[in-house]
Protein backbone atom coordinates (compact mmCIF):
# COMPACT_ATOMS: atom_id res chain seq x y z
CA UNK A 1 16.12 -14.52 -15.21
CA UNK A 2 15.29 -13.86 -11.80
CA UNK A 3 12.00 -14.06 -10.10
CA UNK A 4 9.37 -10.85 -9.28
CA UNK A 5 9.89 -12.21 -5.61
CA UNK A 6 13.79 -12.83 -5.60
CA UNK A 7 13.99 -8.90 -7.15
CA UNK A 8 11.80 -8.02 -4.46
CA UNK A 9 13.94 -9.62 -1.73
CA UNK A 10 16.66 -7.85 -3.69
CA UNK A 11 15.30 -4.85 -3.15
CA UNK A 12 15.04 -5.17 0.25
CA UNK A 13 18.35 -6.37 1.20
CA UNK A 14 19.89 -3.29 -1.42
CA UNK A 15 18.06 -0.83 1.24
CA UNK A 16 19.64 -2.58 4.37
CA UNK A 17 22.70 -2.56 2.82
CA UNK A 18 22.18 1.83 2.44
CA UNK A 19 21.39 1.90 5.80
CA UNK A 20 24.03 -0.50 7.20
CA UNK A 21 26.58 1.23 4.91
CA UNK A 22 26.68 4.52 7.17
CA UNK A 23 26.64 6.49 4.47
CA UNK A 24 23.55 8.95 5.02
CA UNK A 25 22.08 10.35 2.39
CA UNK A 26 19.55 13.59 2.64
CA UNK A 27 17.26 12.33 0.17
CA UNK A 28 13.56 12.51 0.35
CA UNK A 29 12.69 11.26 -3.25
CA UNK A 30 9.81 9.17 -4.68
CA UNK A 31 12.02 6.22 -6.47
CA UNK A 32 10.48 3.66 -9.21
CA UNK A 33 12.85 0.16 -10.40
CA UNK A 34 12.13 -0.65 -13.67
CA UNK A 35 12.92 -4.52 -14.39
CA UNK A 36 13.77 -4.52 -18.10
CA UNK A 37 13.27 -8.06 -18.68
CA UNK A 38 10.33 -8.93 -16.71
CA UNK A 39 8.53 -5.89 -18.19
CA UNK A 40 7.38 -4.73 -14.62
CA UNK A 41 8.82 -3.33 -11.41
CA UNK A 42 8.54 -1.70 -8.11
CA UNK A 43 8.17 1.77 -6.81
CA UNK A 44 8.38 3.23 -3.29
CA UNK A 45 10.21 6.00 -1.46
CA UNK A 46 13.94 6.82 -1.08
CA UNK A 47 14.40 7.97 2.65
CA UNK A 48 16.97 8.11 4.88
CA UNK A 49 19.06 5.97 2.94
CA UNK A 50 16.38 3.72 3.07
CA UNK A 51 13.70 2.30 0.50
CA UNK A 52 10.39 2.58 2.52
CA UNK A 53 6.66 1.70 1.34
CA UNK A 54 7.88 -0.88 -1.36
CA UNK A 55 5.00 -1.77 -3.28
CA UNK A 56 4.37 -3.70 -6.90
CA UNK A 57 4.06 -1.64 -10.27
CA UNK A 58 5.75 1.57 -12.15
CA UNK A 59 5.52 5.26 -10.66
CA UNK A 60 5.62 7.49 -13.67
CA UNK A 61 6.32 10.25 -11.50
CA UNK A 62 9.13 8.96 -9.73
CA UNK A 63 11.87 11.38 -9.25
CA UNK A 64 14.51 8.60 -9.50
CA UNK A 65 14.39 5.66 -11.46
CA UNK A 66 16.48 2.55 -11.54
CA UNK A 67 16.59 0.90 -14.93
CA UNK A 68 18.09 -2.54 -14.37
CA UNK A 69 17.57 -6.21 -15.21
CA UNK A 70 16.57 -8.82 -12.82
CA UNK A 71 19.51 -10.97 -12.63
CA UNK A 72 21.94 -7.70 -12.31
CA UNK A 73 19.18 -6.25 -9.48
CA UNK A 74 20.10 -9.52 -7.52
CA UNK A 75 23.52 -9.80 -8.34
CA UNK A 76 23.71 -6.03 -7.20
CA UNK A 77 22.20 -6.80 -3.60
CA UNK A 78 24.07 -9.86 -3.01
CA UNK A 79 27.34 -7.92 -3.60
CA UNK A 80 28.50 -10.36 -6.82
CA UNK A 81 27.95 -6.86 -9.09
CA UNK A 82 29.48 -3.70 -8.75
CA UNK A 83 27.12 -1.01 -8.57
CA UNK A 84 29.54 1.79 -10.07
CA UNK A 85 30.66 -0.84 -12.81
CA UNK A 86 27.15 -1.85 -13.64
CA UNK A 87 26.63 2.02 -14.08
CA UNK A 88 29.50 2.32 -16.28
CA UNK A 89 28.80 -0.85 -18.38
CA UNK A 90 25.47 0.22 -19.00
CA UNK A 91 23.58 -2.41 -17.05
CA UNK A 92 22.44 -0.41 -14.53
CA UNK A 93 20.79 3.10 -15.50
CA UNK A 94 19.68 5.98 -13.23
CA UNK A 95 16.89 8.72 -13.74
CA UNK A 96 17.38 11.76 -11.34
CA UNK A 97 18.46 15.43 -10.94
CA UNK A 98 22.11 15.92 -11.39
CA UNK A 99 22.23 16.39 -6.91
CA UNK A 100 20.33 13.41 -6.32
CA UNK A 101 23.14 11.09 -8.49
CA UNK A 102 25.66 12.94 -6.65
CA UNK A 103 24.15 11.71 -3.35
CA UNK A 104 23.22 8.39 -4.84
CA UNK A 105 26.59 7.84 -5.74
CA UNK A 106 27.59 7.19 -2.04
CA UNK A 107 25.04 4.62 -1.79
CA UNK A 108 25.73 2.64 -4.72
């Protein structure tokens, strides 16, 4: 199981990667990262294919939500997991309106 701080590094280096990828994405969207096995996560703002104002703790309200487990959120930013095969294996579940997993899809 990995760390709060490894997941939050993980985090990070997932939204360099969607801005390095050069694949922009017109989304404006509060986003929340729920960690199933650590029983906590992160929340912040999807914006130009970037996660800005990362911060500790859930965000009901956010309008897309990552459902993931710690070791898979890692394994997802250092490139060892397939985002659209963690999607279709069930390890890795997304919250949002039917346009915003359109546009997420190009990220992921």
């Amino acid at each position: 199981m990995a760390t709060l701080d490894e997941c939050r590094t993980a985090l990070e280096q997932l939204s360099a990667k969607f801005a390095a990828s050069g694949n922009k994405v017109d989304l404006d969207r509060s986003l929340g990262c729920t960690l199933t096995d650590l029983g906590t996560g992160f929340h912040g703002r999807l914006k130009d294919s970037r996660i800005q104002d990362l911060a500790d703790g859930d965000d009901p309200n956010a309008k897309i939500r990552l459902i993931i487990g710690s070791d898979d959120l890692v394994g997802l930013a250092n490139g060892t997991l397939d985002g659209g095969k963690a999607f279709r294996d069930g390890r890795l579940k997304v919250k949002a309106g039917v346009f915003d997993l359109l546009k997420l899809q190009k990220l992921l």
